[in-house]
Protein backbone atom coordinates (compact mmCIF):
# COMPACT_ATOMS: atom_id res chain seq x y z
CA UNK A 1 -3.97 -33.68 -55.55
CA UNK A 2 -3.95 -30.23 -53.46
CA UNK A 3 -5.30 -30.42 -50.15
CA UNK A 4 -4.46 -27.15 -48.82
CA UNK A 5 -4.07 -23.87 -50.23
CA UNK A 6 -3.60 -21.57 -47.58
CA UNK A 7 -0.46 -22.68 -45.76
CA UNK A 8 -0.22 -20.41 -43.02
CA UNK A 9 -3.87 -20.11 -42.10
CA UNK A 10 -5.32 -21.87 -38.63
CA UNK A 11 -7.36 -24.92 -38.27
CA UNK A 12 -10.94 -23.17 -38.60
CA UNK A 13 -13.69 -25.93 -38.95
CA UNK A 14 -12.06 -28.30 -36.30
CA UNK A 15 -12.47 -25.53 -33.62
CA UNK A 16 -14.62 -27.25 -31.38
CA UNK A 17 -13.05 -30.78 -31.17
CA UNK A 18 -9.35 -29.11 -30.65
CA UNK A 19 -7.95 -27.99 -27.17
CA UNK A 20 -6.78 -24.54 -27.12
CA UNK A 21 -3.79 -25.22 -27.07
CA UNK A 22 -4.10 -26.44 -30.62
CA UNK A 23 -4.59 -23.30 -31.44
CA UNK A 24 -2.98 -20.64 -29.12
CA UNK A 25 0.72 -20.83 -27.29
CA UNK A 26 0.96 -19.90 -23.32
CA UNK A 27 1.40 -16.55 -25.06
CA UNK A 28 -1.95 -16.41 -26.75
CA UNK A 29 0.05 -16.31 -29.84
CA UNK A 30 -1.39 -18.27 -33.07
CA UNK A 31 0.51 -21.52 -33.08
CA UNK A 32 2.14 -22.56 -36.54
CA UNK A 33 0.40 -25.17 -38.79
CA UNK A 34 1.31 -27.59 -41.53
CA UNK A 35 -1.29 -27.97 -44.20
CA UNK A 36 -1.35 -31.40 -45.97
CA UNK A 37 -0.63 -31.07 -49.79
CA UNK A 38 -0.62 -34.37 -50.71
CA UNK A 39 -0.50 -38.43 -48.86
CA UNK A 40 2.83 -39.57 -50.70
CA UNK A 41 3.56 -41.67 -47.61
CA UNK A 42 1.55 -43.90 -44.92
CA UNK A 43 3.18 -44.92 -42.29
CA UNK A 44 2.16 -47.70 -39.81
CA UNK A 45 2.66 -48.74 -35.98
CA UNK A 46 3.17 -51.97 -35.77
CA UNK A 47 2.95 -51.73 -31.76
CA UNK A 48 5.29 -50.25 -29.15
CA UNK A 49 6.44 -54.04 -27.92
CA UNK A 50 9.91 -54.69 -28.56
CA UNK A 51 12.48 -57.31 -27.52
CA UNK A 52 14.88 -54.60 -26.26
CA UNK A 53 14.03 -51.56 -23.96
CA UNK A 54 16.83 -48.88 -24.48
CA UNK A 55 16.54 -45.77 -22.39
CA UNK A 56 16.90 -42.95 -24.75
CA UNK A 57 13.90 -44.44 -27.25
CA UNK A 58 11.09 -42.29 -28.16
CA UNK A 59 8.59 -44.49 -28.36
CA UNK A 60 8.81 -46.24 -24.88
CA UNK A 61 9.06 -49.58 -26.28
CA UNK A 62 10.14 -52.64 -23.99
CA UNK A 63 9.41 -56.56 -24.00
CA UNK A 64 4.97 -56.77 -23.95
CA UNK A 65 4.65 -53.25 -24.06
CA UNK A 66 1.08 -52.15 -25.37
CA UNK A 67 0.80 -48.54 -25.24
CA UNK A 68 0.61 -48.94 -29.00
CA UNK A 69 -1.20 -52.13 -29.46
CA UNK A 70 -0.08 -54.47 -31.89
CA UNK A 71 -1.83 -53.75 -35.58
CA UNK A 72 -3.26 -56.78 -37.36
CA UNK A 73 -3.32 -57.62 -41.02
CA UNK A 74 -7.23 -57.41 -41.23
CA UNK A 75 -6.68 -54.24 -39.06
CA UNK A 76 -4.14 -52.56 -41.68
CA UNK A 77 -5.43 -54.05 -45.41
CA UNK A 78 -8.82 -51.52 -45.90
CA UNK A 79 -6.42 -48.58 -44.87
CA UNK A 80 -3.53 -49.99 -47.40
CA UNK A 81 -6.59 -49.85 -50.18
CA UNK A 82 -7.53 -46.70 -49.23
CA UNK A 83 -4.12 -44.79 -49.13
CA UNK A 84 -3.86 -46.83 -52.73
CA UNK A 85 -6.93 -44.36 -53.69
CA UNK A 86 -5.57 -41.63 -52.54
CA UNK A 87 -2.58 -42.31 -54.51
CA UNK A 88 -0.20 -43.13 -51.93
CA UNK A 89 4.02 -43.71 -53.53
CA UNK A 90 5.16 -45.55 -50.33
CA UNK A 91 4.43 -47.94 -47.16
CA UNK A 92 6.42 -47.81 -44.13
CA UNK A 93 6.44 -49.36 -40.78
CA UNK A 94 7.76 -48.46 -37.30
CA UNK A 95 7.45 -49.58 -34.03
CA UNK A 96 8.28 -50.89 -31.10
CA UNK A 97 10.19 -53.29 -33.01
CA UNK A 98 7.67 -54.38 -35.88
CA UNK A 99 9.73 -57.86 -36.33
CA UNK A 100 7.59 -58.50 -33.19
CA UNK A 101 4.41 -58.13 -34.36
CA UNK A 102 3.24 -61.78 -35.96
CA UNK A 103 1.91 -60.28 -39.09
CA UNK A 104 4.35 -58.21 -40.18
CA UNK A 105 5.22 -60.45 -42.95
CA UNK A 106 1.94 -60.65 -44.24
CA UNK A 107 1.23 -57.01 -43.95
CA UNK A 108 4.40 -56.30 -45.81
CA UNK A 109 3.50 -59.33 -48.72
CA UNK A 110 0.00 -57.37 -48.96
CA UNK A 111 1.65 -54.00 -49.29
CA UNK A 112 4.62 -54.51 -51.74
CA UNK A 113 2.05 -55.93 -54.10
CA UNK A 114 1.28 -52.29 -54.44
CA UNK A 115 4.08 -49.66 -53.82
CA UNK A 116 7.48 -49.87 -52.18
CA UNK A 117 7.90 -50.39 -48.36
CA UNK A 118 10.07 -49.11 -45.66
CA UNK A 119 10.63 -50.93 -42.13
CA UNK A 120 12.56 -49.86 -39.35
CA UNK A 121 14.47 -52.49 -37.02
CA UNK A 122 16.42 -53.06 -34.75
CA UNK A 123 17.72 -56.11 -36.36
CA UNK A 124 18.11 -57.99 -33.54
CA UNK A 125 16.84 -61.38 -33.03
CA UNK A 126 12.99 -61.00 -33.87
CA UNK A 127 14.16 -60.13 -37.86
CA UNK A 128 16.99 -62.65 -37.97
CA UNK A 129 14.23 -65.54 -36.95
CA UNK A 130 12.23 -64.24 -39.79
CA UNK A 131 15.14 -64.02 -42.58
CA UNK A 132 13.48 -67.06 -44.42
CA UNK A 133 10.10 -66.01 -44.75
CA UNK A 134 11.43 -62.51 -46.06
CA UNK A 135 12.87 -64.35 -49.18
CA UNK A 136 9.61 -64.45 -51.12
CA UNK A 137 9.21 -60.55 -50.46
CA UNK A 138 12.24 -60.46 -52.91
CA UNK A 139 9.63 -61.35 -55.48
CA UNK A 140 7.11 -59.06 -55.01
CA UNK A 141 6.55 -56.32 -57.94
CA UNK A 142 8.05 -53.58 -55.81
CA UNK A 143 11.45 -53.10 -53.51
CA UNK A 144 11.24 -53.54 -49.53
CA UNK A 145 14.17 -51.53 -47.73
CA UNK A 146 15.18 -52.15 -44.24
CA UNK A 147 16.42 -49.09 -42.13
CA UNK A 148 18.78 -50.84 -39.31
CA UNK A 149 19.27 -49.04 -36.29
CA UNK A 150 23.15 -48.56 -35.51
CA UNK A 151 22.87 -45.64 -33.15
CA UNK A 152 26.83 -44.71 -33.28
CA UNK A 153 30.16 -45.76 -35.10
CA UNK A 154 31.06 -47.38 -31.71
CA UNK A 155 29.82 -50.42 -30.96
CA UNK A 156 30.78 -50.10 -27.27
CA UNK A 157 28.54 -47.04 -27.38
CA UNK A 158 25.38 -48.35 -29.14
CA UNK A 159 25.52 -51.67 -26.83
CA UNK A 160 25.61 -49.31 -23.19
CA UNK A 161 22.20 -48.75 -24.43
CA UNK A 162 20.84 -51.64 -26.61
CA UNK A 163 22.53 -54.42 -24.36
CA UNK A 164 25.73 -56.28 -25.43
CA UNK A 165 26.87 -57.80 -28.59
CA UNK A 166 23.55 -55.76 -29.89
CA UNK A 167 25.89 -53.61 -32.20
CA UNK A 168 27.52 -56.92 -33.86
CA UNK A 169 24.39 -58.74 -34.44
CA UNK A 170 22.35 -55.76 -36.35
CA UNK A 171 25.21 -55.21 -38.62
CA UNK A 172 25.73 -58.83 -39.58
CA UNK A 173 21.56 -58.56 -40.24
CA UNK A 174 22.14 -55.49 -42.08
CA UNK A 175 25.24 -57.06 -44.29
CA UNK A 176 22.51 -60.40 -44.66
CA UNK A 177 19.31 -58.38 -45.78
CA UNK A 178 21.88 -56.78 -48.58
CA UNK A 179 23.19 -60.04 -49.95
CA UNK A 180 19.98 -61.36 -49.70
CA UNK A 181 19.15 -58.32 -52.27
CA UNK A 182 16.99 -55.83 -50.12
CA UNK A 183 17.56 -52.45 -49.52
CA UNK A 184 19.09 -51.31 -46.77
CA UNK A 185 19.76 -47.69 -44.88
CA UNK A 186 20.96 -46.95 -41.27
CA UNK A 187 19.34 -44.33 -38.64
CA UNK A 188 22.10 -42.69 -36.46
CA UNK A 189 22.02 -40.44 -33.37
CA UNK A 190 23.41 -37.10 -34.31
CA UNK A 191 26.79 -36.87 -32.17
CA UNK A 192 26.56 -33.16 -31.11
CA UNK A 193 30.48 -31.84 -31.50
CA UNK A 194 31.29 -34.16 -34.12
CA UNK A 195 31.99 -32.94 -37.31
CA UNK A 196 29.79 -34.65 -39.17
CA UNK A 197 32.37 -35.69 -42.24
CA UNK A 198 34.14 -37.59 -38.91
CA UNK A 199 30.71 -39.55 -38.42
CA UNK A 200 30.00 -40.47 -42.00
CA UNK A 201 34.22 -41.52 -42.52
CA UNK A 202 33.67 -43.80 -39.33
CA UNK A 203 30.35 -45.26 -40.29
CA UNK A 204 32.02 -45.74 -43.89
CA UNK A 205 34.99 -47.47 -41.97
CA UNK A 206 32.61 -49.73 -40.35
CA UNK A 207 30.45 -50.24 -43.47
CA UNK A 208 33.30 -51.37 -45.21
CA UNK A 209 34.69 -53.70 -42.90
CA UNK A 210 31.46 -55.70 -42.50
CA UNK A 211 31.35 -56.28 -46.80
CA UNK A 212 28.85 -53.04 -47.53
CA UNK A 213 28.82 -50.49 -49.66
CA UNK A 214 30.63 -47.67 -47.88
CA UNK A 215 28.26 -44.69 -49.01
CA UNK A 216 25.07 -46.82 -47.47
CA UNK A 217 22.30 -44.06 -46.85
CA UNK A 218 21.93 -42.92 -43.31
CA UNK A 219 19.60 -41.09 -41.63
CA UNK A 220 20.74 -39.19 -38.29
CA UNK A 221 18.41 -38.00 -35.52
CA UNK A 222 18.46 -35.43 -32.65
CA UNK A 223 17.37 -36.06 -29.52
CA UNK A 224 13.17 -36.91 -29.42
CA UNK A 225 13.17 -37.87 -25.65
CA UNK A 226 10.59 -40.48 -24.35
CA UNK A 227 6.44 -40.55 -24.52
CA UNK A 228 5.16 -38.07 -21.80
CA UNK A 229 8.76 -36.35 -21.52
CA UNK A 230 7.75 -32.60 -20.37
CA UNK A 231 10.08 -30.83 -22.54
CA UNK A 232 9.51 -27.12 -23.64
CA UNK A 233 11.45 -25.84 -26.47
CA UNK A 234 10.52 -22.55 -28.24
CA UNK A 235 6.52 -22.53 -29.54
CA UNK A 236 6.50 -22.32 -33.33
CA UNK A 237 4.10 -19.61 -34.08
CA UNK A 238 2.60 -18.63 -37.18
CA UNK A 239 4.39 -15.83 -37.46
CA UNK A 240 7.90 -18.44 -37.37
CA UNK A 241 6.52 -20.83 -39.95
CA UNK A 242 6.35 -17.45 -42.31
CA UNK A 243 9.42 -15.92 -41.49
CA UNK A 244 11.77 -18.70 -40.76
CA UNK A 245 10.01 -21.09 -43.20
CA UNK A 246 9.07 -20.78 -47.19
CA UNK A 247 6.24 -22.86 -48.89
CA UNK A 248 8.54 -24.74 -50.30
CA UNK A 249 10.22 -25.94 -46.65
CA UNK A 250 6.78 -26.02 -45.29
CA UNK A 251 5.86 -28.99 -47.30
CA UNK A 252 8.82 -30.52 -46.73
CA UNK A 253 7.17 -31.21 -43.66
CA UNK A 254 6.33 -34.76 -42.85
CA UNK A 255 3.39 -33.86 -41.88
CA UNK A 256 2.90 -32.34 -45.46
CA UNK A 257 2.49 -35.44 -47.64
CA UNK A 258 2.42 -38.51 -44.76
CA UNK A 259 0.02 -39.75 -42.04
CA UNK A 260 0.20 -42.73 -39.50
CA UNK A 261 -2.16 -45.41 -39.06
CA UNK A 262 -1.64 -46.31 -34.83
CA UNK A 263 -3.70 -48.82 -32.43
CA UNK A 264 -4.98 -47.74 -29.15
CA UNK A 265 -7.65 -48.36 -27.09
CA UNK A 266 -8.81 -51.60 -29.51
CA UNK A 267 -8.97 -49.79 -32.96
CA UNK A 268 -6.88 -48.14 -35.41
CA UNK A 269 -6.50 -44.05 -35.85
CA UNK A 270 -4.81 -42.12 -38.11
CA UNK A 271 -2.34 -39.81 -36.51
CA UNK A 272 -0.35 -36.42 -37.96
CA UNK A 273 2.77 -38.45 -38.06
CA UNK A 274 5.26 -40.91 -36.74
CA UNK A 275 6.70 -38.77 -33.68
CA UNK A 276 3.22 -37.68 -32.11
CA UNK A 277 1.19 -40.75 -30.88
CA UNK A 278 2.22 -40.07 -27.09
CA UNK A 279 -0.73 -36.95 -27.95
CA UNK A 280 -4.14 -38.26 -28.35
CA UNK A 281 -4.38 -34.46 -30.20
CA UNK A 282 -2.79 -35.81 -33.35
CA UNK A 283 -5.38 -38.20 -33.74
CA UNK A 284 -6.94 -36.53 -37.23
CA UNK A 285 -9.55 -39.11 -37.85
CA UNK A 286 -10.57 -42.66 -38.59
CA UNK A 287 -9.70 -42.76 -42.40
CA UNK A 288 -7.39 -41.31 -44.09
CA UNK A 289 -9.54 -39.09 -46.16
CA UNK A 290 -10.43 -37.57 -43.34
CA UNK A 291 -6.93 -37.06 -41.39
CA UNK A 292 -5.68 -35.04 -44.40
CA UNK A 293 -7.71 -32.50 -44.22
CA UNK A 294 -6.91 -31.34 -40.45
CA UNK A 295 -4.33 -28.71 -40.43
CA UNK A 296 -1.68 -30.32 -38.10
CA UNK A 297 -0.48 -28.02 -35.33
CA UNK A 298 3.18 -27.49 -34.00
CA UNK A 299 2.17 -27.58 -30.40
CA UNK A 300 4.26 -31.42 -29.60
CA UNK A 301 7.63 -30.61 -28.18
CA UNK A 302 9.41 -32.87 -31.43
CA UNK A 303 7.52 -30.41 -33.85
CA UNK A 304 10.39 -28.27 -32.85
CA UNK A 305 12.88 -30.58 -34.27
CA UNK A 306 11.50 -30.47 -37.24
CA UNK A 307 11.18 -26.90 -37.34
CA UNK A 308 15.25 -26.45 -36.42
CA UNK A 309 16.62 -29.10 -37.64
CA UNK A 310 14.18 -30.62 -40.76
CA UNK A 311 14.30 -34.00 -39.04
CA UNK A 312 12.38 -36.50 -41.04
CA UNK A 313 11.55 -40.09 -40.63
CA UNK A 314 10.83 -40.42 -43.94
CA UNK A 315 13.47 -41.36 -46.99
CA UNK A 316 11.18 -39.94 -49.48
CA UNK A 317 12.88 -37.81 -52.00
């Protein structure tokens, strides 16, 4: 399915429900957009509560936090069916900690009846409680895969933040989901003046030592900083997404081939992706049909990231 064919061009029929600076930087320059080509990949908040509430997270999550309200299996099933439709390759689910959220299990059994799923955790105490009920998800006609948090090859320095004995217990849940027979990844924080061969050799080290493959696939991210965080990098103008950026790295983009599905104010939205729903902006419509046909503009501070880095959430090929 092609969505989009003219990459570089501005949103033009969404004019009037878009702030201007949508559109237009402080410099009255045109602002760069991502045009979706595809929906290979749905994402879905599970809600921003969580059992821990580290400092550095990007989401704001802590113990009964609701600025993301919990989704509910009723609330995420017609918008699984739909993305189906639209012929969707992948589920995945973020949060908060979605372990938290009491239908997780049921969303996931729903989902992996159709196309693999991806969750990210913590894997702290909420997922460990739930290790039985995930054995029948081993049975389902596609593969679940878990991507564990384990923010750096020192456990000293992933506990400062996640609270003590944090680091132990998610690898031991990582090493259990693989026996068990999931999949399983890690996300990392990139280590700016590391060489990043040093990283991957400790993490291997590490890997190793707990019974794991050594070459598990990891994911490392820059800094997002937290909901509402004034940060001002560089705008991405048009004129950058065509210089700096080919068609080909353009739809790289997550925003490219992936939406969110996010609950606020009582009802489910679907956003431009996973690192924008601290911007009521990004809120593309109510289906999903609909949210893929908005242009999505750089204008959020972690578009940047993406545009410098090609930081992605997803582990979509």
């Amino acid at each position: 399915m092609n969505i989009g064919s003219d990459e570089l061009a501005p949103v033009r029929g969404d004019r009037t429900r878009r702030p201007r600076s949508w559109h237009r930087t402080q410099d009255n320059e045109s602002r760069g957009f991502i045009h979706s080509h595809t929906l290979d990949e749905l994402w879905f908040h599970t809600g921003t509560a969580c059992n821990l509430s580290c400092p550095f997270c990007l989401e704001g999550s802590k113990p009964g936090d609701n600025r993301v309200q919990m989704l509910r299996f009723d609330e995420a099933v017609p918008f699984v069916d739909e993305a189906i439709g639209l012929g969707v390759k992948q589920f995945s689910f973020t949060g908060g900690e979605p372990f938290v959220n009491k239908d997780i299990v049921r969303i996931l059994d729903y989902a992996l009846l159709h196309k693999p799923c991806l969750v990210l955790t913590n894997a702290t105490e909420p997922l460990i409680k739930r290790l039985n009920q995930m054995e029948s998800l081993l049975d389902r006609p596609n593969p679940l895969t878990f991507r564990v948090s384990l923010d750096y090859p020192d456990p000293a320095r992933h506990d400062a933040s996640r609270g003590e004995g944090m680091f132990a217990c998610a690898l031991e849940a990582l090493r259990k989901l693989h026996v068990m027979g999931f999949r399983v990844s890690v996300a990392s924080q990139f280590m700016p003046g590391t060489e990043a061969d040093v990283v991957s050799e400790r993490f291997a080290g590490i890997f190793r030592a707990a019974g794991l493959p050594d070459d598990l696939p990891r994911i490392e991210f820059p800094e997002f900083h937290p909901p509402g965080a004034q940060v001002n990098p560089p705008a991405i103008t048009e004129h950058c997404m065509a210089h700096f950026h080919t068609e080909e790295t353009r739809r790289a983009f997550m925003c490219a081939y992936s939406r969110m599905v996010a609950k606020s104010n009582g009802r489910p939205s679907v956003y431009a992706c996973t690192l924008v729903d601290d911007d009521p902006d990004y809120i593309l419509g109510e289906t999903l049909a609909e949210a893929i046909q908005v242009p999505v503009s750089m204008k959020h501070h972690r578009c940047y990231s993406c545009f410098k880095y090609g930081a992605s959430c997803s582990e979509r090929k």
